[in-house]
Protein backbone atom coordinates (compact mmCIF):
# COMPACT_ATOMS: atom_id res chain seq x y z
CA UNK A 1 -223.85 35.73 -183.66
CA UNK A 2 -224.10 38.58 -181.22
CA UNK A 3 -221.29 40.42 -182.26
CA UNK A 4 -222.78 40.45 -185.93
CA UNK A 5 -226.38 41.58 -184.56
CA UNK A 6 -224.34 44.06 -182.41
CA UNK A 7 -222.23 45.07 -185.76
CA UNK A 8 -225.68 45.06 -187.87
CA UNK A 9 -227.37 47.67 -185.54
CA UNK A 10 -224.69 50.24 -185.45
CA UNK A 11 -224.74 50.43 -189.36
CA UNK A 12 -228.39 50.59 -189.01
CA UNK A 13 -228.11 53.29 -186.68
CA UNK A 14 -225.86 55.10 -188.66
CA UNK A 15 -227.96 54.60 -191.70
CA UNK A 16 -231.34 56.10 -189.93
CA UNK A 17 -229.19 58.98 -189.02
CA UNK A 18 -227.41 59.57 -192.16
CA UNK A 19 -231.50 59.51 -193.61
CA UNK A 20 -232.65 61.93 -191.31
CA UNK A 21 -229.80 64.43 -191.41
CA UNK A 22 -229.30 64.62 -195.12
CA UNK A 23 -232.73 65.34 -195.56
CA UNK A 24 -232.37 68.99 -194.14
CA UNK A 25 -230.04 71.78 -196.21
CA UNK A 26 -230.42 74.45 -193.58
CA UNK A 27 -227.94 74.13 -190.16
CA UNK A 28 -227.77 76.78 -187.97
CA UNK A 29 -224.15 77.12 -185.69
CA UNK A 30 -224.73 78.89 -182.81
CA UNK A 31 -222.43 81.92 -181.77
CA UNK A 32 -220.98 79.55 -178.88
CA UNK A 33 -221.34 75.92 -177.77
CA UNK A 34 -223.10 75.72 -174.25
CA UNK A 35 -220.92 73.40 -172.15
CA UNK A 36 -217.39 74.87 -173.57
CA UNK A 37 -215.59 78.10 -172.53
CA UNK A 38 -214.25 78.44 -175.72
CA UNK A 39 -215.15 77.37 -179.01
CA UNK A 40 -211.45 76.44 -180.27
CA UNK A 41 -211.96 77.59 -183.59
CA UNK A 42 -214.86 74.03 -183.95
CA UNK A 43 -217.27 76.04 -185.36
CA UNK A 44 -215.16 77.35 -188.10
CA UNK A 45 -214.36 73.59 -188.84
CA UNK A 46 -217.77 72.69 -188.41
CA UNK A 47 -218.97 75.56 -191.10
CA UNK A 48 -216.67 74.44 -193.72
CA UNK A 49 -217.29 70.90 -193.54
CA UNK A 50 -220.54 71.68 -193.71
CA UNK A 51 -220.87 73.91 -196.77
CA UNK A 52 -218.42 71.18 -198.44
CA UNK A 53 -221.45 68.55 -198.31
CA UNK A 54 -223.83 71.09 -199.64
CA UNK A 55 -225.46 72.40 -196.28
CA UNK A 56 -226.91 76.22 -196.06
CA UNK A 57 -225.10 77.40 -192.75
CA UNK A 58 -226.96 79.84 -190.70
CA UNK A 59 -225.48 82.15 -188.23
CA UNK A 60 -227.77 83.05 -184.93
CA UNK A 61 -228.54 86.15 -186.60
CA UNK A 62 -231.79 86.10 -188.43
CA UNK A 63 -231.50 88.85 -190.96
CA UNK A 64 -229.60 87.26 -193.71
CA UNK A 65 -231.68 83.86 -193.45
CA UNK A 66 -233.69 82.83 -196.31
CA UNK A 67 -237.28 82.73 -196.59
CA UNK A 68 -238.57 79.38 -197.06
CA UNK A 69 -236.23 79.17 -193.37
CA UNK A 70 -237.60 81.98 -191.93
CA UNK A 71 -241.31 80.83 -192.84
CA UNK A 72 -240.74 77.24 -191.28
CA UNK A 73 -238.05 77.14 -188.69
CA UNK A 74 -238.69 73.68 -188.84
CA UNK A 75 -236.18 73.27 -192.16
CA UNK A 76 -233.14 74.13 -189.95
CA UNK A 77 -230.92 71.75 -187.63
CA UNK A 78 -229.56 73.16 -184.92
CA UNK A 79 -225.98 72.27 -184.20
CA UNK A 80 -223.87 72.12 -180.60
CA UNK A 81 -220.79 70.75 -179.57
CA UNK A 82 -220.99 69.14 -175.74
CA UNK A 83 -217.89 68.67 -174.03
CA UNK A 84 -218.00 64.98 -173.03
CA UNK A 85 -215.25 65.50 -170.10
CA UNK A 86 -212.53 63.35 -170.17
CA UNK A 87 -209.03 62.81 -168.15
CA UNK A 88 -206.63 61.72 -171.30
CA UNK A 89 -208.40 62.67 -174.42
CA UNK A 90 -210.09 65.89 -175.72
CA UNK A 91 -213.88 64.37 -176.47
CA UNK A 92 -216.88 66.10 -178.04
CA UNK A 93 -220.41 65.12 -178.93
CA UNK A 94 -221.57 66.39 -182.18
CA UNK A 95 -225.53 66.99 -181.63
CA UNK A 96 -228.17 68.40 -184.58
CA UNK A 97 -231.14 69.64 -182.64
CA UNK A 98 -234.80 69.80 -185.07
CA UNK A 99 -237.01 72.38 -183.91
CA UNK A 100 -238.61 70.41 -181.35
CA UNK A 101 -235.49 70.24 -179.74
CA UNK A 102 -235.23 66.90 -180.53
CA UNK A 103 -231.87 65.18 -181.08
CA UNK A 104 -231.53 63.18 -184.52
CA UNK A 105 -227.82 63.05 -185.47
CA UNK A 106 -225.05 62.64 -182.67
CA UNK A 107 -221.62 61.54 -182.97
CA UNK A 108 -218.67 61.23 -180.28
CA UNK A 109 -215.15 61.84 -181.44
CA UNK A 110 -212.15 61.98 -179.29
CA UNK A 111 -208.21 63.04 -179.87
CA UNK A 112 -204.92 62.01 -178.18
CA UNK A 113 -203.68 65.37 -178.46
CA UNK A 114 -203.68 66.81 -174.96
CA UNK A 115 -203.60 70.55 -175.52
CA UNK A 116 -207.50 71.47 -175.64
CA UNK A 117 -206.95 73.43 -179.12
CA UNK A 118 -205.35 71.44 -181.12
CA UNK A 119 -207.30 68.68 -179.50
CA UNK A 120 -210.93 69.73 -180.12
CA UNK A 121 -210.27 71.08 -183.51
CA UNK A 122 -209.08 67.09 -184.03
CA UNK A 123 -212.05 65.60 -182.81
CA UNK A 124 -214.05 68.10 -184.35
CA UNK A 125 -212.61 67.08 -187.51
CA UNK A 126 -213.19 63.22 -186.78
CA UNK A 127 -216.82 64.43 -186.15
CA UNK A 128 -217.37 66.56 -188.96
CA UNK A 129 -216.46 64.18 -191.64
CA UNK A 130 -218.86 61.61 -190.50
CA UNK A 131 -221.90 63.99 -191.10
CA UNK A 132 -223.56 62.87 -194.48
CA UNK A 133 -223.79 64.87 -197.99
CA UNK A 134 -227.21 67.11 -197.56
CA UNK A 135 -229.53 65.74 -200.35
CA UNK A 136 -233.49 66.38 -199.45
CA UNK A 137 -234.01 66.40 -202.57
CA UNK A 138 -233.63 62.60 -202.31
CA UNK A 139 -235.72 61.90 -199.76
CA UNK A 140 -239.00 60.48 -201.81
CA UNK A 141 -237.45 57.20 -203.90
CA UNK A 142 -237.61 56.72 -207.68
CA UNK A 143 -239.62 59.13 -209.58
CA UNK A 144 -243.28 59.72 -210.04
CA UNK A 145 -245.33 58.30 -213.00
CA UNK A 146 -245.96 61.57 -215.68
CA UNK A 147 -249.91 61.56 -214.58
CA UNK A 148 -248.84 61.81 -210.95
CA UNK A 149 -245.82 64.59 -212.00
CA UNK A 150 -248.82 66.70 -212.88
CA UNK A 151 -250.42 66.29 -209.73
CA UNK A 152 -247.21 66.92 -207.61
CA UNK A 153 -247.01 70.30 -209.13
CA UNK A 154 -250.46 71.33 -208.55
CA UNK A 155 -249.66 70.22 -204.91
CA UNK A 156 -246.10 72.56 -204.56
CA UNK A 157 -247.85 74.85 -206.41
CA UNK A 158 -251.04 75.36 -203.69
CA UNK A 159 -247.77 74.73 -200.68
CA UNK A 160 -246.13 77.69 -202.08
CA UNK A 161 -249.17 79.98 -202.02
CA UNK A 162 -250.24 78.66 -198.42
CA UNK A 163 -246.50 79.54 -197.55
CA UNK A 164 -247.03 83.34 -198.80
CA UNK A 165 -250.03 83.23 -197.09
CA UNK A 166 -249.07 82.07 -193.77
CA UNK A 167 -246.10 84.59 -194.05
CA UNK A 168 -248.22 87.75 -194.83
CA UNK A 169 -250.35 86.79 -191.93
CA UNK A 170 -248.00 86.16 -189.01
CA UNK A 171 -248.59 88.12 -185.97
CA UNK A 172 -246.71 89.12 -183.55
CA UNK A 173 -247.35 89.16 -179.60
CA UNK A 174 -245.56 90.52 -176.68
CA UNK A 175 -245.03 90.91 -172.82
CA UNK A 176 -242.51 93.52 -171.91
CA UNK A 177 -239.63 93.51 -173.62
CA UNK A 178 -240.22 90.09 -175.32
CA UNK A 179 -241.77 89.95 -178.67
CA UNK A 180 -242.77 86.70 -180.58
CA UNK A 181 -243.97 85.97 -183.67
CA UNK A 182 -246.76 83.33 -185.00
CA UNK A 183 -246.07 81.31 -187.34
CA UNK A 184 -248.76 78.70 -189.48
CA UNK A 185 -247.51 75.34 -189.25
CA UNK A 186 -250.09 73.59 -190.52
CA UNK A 187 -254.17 73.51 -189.54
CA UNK A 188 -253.07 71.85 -186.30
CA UNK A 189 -250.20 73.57 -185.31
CA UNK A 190 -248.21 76.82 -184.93
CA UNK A 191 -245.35 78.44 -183.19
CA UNK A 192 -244.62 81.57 -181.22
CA UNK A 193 -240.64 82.54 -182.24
CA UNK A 194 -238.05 84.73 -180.79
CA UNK A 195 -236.84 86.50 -183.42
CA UNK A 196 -232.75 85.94 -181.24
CA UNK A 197 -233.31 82.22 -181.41
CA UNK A 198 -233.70 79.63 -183.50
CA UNK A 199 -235.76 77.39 -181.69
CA UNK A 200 -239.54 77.96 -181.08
CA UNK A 201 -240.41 79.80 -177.95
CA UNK A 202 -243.23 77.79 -178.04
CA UNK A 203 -245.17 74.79 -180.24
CA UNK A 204 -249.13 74.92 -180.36
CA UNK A 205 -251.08 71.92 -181.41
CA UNK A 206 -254.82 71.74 -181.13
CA UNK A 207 -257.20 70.17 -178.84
CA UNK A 208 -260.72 68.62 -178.99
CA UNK A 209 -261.37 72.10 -177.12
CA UNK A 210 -261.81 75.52 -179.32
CA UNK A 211 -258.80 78.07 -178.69
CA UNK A 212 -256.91 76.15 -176.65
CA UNK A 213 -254.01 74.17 -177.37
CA UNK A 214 -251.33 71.50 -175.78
CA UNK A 215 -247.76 73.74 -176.03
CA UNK A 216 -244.61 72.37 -175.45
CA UNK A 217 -242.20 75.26 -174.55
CA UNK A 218 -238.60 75.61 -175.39
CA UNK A 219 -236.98 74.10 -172.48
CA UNK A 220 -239.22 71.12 -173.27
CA UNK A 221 -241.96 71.65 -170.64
CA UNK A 222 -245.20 70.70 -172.00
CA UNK A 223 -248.28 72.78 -171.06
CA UNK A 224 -251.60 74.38 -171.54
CA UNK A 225 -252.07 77.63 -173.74
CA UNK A 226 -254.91 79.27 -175.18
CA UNK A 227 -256.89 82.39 -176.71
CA UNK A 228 -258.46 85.18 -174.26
CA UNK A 229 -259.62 88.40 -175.56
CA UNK A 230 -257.25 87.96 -178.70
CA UNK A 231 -254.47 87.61 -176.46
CA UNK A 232 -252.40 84.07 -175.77
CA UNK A 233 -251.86 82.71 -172.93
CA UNK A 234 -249.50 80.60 -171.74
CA UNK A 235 -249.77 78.62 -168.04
CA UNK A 236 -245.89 78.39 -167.59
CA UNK A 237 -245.29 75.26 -165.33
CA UNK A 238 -242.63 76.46 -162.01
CA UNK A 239 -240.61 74.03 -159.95
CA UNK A 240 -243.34 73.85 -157.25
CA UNK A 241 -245.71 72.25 -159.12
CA UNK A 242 -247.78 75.49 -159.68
CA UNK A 243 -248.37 77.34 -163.11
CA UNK A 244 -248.35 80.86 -163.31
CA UNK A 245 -250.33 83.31 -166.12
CA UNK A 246 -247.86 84.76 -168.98
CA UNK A 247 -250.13 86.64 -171.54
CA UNK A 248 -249.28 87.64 -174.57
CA UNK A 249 -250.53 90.82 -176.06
CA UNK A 250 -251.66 90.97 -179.83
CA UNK A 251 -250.14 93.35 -181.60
């Protein structure tokens, strides 16, 4: 009996993951995975499995992205490869990242080949075809009643003029070299991106308090921000316990 329970949660597992993961079309592969020297040609791999199953792969570069991902960073995955160190096999952990940093999709793969090139490019491979077909188009189930059709396109319709708006009105802040840009999530939230990454420099969500805001930061730090003199401010948290100022200056 415990071996089926055990059985019937890792296809449950799997099925929760292949949900979430299929319901994005944008993945971004970064230049180079963090934890290996080399990328051993994994990302090329990586890219064509995923444009097989219908994904949108985005480089780190920003200028060629589309809009509706450049509006709402939030549409992308962000994918790595971690080395998952190991004394006879090659072994990797596939990870897609949202923009919360948040994991949702992971899968370990491992190859008997010794040599680490042909190795990771078989595990890779093993990985890679366990990622699901990218279908968000099939995320709501069945289809809506013709009075209700009516009303869903009065609803994308006012979604796609908020989007224009919120795009036209993005500002940008900096300090020093660093320059972010503000992005409308929604009423309650926005973000502050670096135009040379793809996850938010910073998420903004309000409080019961006026112009200031709970932020979690990239590294996953959660912290104070808030409005002063039409500047933001951020109270960045350091290892003794103590926050210092970081303003950032509207342009």
């Amino acid at each position: 009996m415990k071996k089926i329970l055990g059985l019937l949660s890792v296809f449950l597992l799997v099925a929760i993951n292949a949900q979430t993961v299929g319901d994005y079309k944008y993945v971004m592969i970064p230049s180079e995975f963090a934890t290996l020297k080399e990328n051993y040609g994994m990302d090329t791999i990586l890219r064509n499995s995923l444009k097989s199953k219908k994904y949108i792969v985005l480089s780190a570069e920003k200028s060629n992205w589309p809009n509706d991902a450049l509006i709402n960073p939030c549409k992308i995955l962000n994918a790595d490869v971690l080395n998952e160190k190991s004394l006879l096999r090659n072994k990797i952990s596939l990870q897609f990242r949202d923009c919360n940093n948040k994991i949702i999709y992971s899968e370990k793969s491992s190859s008997t080949i010794k040599e680490f090139e042909p190795g990771f490019q078989d595990a890779m491979r093993q990985a890679a075809a366990k990622i699901p077909v990218s279908n968000p188009a099939n995320t709501s189930v069945g289809t809506a009643p013709a009075n209700e059709t009516i009303a869903m396109q009065t609803t994308n319709s006012a979604a796609n003029s908020k989007a224009q708006d919120i795009k036209k009105s993005a500002q940008k802040y900096s300090k020093g070299n660093l320059t972010l840009q503000k992005i409308q999530i929604d009423e309650s939230q926005f973000i502050l991106v670096d135009g040379n990454s793809s996850v938010p420099f910073a998420t903004f969500k309000t409080t019961a308090k006026n112009d200031v805001f709970r932020v979690k930061l990239a590294s996953g730090e959660s912290t104070l921000g808030y409005y002063e003199n039409g500047n933001i401010v951020i109270e960045i948290p350091l290892n003794t316990g103590d926050f210092v100022k970081e303003v950032f200056i509207a342009n």
